[in-house]
PDB file of N, CA and C in Angstrom:
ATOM      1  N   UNK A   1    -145.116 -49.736  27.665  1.00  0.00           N
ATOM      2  CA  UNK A   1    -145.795 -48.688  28.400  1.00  0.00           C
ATOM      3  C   UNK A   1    -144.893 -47.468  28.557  1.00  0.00           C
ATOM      4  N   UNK A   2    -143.544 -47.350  29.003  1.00  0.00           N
ATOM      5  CA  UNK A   2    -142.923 -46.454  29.286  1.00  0.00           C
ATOM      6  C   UNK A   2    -141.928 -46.036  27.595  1.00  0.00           C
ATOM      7  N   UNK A   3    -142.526 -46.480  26.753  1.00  0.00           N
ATOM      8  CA  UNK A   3    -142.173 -46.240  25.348  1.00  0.00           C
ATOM      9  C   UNK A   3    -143.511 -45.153  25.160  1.00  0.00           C
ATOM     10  N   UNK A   4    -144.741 -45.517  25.315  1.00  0.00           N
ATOM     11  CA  UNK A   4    -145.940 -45.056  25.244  1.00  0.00           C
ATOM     12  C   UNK A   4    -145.735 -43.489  25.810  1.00  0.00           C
ATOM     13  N   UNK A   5    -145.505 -43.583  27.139  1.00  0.00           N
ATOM     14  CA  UNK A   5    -145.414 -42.170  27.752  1.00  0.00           C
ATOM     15  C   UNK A   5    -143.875 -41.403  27.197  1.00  0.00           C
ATOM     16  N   UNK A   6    -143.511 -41.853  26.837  1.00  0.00           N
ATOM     17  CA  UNK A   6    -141.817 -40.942  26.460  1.00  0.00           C
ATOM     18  C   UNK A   6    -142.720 -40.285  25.303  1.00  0.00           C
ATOM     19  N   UNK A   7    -143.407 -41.323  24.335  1.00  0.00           N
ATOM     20  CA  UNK A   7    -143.649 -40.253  22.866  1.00  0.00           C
ATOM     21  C   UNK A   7    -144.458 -39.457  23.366  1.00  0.00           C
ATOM     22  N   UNK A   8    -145.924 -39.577  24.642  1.00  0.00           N
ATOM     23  CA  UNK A   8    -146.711 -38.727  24.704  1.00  0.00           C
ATOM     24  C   UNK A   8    -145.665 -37.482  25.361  1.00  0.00           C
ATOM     25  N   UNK A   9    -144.814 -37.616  25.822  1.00  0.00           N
ATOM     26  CA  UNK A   9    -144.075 -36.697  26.557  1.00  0.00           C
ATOM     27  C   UNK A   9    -143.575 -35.882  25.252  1.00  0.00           C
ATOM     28  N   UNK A  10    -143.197 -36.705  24.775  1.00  0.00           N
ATOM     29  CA  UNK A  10    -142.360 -35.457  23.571  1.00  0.00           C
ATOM     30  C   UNK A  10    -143.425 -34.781  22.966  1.00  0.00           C
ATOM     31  N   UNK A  11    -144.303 -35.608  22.512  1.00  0.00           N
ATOM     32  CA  UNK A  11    -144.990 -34.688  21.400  1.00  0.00           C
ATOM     33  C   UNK A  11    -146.281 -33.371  22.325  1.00  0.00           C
ATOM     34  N   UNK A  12    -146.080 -33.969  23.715  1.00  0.00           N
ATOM     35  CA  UNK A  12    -147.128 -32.111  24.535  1.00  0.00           C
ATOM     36  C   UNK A  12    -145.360 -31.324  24.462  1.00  0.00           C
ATOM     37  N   UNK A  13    -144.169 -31.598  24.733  1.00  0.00           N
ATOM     38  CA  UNK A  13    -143.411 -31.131  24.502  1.00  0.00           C
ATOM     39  C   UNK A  13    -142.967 -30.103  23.075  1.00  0.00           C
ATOM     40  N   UNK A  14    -142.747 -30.457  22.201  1.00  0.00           N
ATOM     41  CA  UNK A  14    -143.517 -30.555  20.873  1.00  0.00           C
ATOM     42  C   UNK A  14    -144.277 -29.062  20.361  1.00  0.00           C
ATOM     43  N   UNK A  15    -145.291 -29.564  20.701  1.00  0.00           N
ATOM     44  CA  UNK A  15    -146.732 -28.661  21.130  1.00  0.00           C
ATOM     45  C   UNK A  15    -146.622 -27.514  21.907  1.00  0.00           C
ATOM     46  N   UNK A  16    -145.968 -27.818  22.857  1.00  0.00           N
ATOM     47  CA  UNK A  16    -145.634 -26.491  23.886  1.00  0.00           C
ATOM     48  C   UNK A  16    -144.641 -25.545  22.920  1.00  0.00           C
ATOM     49  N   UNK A  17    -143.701 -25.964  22.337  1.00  0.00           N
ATOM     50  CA  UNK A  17    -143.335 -25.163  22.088  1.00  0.00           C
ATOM     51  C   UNK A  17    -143.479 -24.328  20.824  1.00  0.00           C
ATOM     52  N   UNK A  18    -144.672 -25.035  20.048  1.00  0.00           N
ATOM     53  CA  UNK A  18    -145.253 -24.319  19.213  1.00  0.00           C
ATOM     54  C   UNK A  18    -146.533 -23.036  19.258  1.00  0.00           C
ATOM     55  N   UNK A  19    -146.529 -23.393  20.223  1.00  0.00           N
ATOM     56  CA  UNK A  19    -147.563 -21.852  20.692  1.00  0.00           C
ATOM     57  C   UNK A  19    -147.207 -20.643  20.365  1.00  0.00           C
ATOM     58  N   UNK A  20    -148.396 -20.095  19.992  1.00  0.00           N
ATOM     59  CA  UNK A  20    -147.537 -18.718  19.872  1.00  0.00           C
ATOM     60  C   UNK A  20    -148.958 -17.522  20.683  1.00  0.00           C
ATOM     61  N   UNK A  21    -147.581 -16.519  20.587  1.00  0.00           N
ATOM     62  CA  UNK A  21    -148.944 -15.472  21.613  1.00  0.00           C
ATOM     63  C   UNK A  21    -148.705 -14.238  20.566  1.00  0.00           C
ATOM     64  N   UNK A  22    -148.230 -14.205  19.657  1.00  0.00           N
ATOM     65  CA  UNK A  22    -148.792 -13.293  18.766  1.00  0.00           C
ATOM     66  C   UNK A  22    -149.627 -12.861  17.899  1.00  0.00           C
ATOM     67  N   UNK A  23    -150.630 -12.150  18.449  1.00  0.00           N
ATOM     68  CA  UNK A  23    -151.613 -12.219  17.933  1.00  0.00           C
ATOM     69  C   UNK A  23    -151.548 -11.855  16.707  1.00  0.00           C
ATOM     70  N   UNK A  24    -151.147 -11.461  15.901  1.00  0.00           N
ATOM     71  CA  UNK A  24    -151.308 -11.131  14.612  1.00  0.00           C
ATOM     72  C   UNK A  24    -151.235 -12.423  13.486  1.00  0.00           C
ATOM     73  N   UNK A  25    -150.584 -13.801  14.332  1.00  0.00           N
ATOM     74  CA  UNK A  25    -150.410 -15.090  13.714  1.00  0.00           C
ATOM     75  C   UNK A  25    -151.706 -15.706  13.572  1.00  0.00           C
ATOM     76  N   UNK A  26    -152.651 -15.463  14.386  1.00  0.00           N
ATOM     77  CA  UNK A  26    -154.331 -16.213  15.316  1.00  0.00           C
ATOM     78  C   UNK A  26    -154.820 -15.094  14.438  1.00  0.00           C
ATOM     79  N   UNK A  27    -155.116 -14.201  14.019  1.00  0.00           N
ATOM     80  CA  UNK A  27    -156.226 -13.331  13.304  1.00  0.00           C
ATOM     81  C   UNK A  27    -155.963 -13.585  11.430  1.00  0.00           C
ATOM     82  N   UNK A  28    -157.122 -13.967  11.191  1.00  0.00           N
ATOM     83  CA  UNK A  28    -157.606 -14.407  10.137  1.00  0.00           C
ATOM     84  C   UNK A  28    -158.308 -12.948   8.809  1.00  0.00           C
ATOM     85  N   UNK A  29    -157.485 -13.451   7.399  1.00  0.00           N
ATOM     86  CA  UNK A  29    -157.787 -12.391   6.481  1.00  0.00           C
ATOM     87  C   UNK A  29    -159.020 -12.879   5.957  1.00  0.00           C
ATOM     88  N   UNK A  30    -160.537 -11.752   5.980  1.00  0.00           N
ATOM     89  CA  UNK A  30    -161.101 -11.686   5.013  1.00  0.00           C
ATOM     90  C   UNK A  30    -161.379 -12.034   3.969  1.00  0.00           C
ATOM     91  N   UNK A  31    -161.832 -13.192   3.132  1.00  0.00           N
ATOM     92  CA  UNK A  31    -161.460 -13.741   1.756  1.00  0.00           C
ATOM     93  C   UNK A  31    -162.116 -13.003   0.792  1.00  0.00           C
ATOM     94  N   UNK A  32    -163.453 -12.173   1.111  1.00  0.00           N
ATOM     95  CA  UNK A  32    -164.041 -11.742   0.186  1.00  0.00           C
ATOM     96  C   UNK A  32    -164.482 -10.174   0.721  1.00  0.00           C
ATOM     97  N   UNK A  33    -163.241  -9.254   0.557  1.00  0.00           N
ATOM     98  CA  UNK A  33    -163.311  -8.115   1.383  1.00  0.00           C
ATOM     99  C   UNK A  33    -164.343  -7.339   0.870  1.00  0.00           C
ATOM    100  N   UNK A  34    -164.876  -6.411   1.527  1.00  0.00           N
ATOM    101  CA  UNK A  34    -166.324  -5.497   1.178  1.00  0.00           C
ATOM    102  C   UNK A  34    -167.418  -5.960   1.004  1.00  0.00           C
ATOM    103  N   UNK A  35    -167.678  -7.103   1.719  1.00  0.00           N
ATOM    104  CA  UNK A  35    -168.868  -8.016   1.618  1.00  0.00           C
ATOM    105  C   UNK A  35    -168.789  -9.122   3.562  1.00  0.00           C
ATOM    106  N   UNK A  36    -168.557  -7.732   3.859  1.00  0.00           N
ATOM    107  CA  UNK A  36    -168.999  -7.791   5.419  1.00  0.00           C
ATOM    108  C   UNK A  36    -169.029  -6.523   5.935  1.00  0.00           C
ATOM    109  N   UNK A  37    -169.680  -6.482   7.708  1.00  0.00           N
ATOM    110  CA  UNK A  37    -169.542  -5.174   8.206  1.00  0.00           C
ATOM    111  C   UNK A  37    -169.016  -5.273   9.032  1.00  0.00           C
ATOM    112  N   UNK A  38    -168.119  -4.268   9.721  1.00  0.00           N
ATOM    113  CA  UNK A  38    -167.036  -4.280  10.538  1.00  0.00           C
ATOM    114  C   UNK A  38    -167.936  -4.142  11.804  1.00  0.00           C
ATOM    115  N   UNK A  39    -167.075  -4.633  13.143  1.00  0.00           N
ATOM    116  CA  UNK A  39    -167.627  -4.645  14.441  1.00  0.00           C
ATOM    117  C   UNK A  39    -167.585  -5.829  15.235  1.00  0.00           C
ATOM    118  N   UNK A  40    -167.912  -6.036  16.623  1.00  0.00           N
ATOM    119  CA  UNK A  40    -167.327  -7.195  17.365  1.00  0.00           C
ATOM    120  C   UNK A  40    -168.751  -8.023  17.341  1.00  0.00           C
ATOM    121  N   UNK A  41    -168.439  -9.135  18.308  1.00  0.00           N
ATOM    122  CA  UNK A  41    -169.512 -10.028  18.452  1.00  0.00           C
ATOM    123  C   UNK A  41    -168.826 -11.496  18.982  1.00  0.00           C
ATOM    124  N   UNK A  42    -169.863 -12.198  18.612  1.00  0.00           N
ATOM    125  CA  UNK A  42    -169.043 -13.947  19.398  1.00  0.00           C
ATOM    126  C   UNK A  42    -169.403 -14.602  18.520  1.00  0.00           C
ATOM    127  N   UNK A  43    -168.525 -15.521  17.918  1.00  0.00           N
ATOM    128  CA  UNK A  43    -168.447 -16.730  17.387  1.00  0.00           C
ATOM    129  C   UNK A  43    -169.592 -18.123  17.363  1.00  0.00           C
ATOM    130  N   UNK A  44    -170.499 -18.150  15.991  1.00  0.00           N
ATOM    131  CA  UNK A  44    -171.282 -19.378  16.963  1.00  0.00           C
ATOM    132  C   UNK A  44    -170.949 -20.196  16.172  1.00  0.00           C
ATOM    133  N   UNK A  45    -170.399 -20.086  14.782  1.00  0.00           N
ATOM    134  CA  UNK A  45    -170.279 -21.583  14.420  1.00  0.00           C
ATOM    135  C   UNK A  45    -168.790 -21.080  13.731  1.00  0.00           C
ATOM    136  N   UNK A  46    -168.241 -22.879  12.986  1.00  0.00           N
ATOM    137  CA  UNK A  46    -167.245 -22.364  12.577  1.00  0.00           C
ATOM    138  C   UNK A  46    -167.299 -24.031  11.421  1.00  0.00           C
ATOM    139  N   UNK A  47    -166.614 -23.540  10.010  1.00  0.00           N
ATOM    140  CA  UNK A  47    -167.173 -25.003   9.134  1.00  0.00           C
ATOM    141  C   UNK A  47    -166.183 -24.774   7.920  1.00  0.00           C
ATOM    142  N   UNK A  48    -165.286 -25.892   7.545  1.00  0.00           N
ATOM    143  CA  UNK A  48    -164.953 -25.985   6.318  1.00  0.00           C
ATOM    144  C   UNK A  48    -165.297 -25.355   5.553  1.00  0.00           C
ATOM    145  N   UNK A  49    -165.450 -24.773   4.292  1.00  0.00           N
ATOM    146  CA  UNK A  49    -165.605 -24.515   3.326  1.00  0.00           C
ATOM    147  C   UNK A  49    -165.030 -25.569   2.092  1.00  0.00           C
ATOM    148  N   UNK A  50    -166.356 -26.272   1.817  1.00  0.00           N
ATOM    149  CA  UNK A  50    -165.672 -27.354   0.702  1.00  0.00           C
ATOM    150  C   UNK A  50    -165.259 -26.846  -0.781  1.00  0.00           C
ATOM    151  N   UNK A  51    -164.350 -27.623  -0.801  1.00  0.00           N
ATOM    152  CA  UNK A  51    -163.710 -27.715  -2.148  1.00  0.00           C
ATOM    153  C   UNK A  51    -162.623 -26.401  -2.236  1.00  0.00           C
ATOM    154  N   UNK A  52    -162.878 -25.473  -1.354  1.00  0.00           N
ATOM    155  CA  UNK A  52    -162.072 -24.475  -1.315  1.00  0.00           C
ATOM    156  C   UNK A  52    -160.337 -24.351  -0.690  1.00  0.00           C
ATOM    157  N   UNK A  53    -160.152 -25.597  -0.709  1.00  0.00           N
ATOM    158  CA  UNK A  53    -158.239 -25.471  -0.438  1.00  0.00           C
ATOM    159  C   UNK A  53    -158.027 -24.932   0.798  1.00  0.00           C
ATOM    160  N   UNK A  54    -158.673 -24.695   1.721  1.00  0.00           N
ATOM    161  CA  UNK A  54    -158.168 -24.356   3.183  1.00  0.00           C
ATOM    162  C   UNK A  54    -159.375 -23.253   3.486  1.00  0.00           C
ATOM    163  N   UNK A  55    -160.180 -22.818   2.974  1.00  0.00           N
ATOM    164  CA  UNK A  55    -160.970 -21.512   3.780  1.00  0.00           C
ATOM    165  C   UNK A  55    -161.918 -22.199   3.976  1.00  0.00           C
ATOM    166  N   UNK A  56    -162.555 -20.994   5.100  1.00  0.00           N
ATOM    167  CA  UNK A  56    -163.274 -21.502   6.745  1.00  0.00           C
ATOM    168  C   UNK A  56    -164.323 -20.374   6.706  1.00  0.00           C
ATOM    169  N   UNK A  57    -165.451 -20.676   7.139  1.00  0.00           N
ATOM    170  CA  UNK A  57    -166.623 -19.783   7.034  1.00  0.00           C
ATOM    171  C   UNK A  57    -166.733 -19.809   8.624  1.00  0.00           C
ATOM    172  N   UNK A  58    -166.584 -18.338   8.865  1.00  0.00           N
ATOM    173  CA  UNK A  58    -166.808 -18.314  10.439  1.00  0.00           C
ATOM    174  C   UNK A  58    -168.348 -17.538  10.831  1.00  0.00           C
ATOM    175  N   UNK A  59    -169.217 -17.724  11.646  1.00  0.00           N
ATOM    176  CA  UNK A  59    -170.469 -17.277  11.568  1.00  0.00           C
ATOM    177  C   UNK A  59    -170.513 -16.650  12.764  1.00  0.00           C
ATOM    178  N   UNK A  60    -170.778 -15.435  12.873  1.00  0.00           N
ATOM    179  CA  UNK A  60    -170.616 -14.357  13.901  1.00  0.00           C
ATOM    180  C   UNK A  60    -171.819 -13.794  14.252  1.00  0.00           C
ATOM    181  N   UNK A  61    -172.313 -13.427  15.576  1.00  0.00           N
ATOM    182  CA  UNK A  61    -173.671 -12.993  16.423  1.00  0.00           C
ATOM    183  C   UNK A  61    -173.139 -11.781  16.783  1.00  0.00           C
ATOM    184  N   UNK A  62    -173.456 -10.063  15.885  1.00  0.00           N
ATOM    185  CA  UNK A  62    -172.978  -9.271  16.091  1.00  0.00           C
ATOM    186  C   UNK A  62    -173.305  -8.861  17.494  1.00  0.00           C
ATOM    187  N   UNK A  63    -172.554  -7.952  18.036  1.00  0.00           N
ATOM    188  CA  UNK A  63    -173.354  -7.336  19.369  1.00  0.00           C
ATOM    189  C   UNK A  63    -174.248  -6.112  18.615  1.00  0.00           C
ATOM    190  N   UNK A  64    -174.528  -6.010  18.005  1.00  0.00           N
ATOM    191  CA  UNK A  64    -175.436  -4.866  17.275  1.00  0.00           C
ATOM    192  C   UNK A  64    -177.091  -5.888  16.733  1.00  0.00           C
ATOM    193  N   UNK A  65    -176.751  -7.010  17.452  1.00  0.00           N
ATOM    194  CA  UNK A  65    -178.254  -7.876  17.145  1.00  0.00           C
ATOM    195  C   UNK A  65    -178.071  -7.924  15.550  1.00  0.00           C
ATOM    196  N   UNK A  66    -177.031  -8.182  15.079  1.00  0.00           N
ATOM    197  CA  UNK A  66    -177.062  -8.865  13.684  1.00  0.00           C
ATOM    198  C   UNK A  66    -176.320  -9.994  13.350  1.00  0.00           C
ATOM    199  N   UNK A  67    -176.176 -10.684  12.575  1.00  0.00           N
ATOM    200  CA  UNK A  67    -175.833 -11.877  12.299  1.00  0.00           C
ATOM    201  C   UNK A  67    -175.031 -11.980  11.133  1.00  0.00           C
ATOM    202  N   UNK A  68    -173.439 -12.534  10.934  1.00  0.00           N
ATOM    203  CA  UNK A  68    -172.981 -12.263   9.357  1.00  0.00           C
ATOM    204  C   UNK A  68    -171.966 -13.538   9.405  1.00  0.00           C
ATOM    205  N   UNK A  69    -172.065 -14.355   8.227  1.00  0.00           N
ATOM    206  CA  UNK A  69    -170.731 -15.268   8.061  1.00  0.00           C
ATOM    207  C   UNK A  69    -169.840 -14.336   6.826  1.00  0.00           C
ATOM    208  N   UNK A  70    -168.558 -14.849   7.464  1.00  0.00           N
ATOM    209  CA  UNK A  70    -167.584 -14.417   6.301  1.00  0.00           C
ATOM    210  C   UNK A  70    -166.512 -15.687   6.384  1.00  0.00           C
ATOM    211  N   UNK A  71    -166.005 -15.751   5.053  1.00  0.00           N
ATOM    212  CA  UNK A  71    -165.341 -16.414   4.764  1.00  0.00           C
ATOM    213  C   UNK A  71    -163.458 -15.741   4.848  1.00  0.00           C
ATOM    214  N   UNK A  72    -162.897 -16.974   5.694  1.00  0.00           N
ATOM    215  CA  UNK A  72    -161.636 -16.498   5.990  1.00  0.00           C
ATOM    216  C   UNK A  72    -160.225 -17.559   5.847  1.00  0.00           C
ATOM    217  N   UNK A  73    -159.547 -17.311   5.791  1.00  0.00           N
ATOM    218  CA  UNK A  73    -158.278 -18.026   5.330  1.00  0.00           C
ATOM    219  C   UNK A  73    -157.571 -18.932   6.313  1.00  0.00           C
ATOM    220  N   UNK A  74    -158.014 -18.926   7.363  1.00  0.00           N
ATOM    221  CA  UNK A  74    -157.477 -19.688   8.816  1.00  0.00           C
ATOM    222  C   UNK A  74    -158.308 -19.803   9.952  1.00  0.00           C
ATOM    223  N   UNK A  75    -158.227 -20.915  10.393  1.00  0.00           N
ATOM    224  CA  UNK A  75    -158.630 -21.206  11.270  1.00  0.00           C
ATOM    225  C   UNK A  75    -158.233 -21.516  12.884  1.00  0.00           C
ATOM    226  N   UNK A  76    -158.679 -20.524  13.307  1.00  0.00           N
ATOM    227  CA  UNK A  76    -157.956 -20.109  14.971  1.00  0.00           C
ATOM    228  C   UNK A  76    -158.903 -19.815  15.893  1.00  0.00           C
ATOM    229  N   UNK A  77    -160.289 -19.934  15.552  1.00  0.00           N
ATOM    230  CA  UNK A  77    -161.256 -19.196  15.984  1.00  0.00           C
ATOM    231  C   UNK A  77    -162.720 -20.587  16.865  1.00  0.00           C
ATOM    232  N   UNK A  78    -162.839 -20.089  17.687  1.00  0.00           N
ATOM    233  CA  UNK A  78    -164.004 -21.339  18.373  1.00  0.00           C
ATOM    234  C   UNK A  78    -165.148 -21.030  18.802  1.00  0.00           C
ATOM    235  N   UNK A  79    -165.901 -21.864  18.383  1.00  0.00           N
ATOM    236  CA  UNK A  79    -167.189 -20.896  19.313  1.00  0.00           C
ATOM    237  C   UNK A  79    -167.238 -20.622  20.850  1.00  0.00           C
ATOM    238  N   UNK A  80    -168.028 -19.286  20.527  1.00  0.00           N
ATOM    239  CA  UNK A  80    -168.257 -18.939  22.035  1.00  0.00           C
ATOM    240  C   UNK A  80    -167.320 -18.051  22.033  1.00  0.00           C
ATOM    241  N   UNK A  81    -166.085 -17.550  21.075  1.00  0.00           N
ATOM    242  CA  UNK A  81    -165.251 -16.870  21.469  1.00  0.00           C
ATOM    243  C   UNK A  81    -165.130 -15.117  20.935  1.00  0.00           C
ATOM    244  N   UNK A  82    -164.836 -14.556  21.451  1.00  0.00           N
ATOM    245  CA  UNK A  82    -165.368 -12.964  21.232  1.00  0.00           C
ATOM    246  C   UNK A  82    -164.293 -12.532  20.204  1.00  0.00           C
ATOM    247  N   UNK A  83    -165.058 -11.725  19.114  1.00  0.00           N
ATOM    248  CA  UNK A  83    -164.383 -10.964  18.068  1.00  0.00           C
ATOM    249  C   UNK A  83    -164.512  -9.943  17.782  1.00  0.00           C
ATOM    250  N   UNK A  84    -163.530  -9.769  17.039  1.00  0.00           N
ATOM    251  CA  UNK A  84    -163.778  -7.819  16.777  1.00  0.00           C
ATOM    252  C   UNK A  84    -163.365  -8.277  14.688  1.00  0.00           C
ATOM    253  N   UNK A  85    -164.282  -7.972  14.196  1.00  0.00           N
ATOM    254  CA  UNK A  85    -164.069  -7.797  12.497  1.00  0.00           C
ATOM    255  C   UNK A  85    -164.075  -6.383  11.907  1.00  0.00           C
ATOM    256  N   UNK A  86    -162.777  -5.683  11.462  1.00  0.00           N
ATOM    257  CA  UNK A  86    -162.004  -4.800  11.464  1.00  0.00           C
ATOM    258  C   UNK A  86    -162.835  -4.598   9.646  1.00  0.00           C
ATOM    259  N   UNK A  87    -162.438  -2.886   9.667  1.00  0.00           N
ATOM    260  CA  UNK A  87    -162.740  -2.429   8.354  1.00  0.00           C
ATOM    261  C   UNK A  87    -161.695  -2.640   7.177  1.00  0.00           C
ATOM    262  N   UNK A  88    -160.136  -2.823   7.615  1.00  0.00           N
ATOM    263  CA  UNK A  88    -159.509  -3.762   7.201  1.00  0.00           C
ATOM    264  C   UNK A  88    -159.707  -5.020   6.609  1.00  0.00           C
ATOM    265  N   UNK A  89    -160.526  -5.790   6.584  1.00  0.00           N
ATOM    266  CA  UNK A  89    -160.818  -7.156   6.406  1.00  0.00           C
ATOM    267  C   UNK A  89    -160.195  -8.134   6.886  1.00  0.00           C
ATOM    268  N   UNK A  90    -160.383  -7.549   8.485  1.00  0.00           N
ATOM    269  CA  UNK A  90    -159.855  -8.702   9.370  1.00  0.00           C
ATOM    270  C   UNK A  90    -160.677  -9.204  10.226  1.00  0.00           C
ATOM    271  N   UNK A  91    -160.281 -10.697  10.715  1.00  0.00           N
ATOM    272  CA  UNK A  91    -161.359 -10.886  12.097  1.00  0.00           C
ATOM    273  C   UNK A  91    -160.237 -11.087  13.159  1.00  0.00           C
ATOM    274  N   UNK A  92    -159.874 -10.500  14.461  1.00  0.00           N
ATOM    275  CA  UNK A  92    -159.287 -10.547  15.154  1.00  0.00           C
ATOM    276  C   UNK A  92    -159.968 -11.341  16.741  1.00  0.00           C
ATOM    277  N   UNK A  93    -159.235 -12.043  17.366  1.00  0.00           N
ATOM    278  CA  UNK A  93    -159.713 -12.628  18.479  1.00  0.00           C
ATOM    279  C   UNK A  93    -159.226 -11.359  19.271  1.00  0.00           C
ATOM    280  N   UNK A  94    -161.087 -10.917  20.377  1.00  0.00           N
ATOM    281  CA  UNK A  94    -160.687 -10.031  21.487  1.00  0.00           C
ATOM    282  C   UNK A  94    -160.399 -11.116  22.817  1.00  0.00           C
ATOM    283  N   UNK A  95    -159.905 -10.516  23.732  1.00  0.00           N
ATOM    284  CA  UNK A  95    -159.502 -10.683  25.055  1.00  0.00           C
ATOM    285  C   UNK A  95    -159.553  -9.845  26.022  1.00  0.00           C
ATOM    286  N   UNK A  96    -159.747 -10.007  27.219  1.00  0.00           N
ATOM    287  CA  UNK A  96    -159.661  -9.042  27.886  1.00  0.00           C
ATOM    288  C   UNK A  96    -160.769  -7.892  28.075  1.00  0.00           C
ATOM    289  N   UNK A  97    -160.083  -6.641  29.192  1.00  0.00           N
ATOM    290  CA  UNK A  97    -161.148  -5.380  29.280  1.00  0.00           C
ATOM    291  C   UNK A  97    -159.799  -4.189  29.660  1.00  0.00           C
ATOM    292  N   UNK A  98    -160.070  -2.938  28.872  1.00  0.00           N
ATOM    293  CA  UNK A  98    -159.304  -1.815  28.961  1.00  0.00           C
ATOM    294  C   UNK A  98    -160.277  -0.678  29.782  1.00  0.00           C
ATOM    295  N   UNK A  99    -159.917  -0.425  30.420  1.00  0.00           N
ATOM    296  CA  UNK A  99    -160.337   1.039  30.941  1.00  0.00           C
ATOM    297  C   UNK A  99    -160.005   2.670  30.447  1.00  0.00           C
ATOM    298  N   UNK A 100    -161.048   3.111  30.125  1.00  0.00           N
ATOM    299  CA  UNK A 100    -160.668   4.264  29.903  1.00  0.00           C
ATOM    300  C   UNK A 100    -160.151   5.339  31.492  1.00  0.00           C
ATOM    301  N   UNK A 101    -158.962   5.880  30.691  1.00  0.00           N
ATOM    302  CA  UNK A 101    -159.046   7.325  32.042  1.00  0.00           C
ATOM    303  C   UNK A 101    -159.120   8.492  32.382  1.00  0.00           C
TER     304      UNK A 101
END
């Protein structure tokens, strides 16, 4: 038992210290650039892409009442969670609220 909790100890240990808060690590490239439209929205699904070696089809509910999957290279992204997809060919996780002054 106390063998049991030492490994669970190490490995949230582990874990903790693999986090990262830079966002530029969590935002995901575009796989098939110019074959999306840029703008935010929320996350509703998120799915393998088979046979494809690691890319992820993320399916996005624009706030402009449109709907678009794109296919992307990483996976960091969950539903329910708010995005902004850049003319760049990026999808970036938003956070937060800024005020203008």
């Amino acid at each position: 038992m106390r063998r049991t909790v030492a490994i669970a100890a190490l490995a949230l240990a582990v874990v903790g210290c693999t986090l990262t808060r830079d966002a530029s690590r969590l935002d995901a490239t575009i796989v098939a650039p110019g074959n999306f439209l840029a703008g935010s929205g929320i996350v509703v699904a998120v799915s393998p892409l088979a046979g494809s070696g690691g890319l992820y089809r993320v399916s996005v509910q624009l706030d402009t009442k449109g709907f678009q999957a794109i296919d992307v290279d990483r996976n960091t992204f969950l539903v329910g969670q708010a995005v902004a997809i850049t003319n760049d060919g990026r999808i970036e996780h938003v956070s937060g609220t800024t005020f203008n002054r």
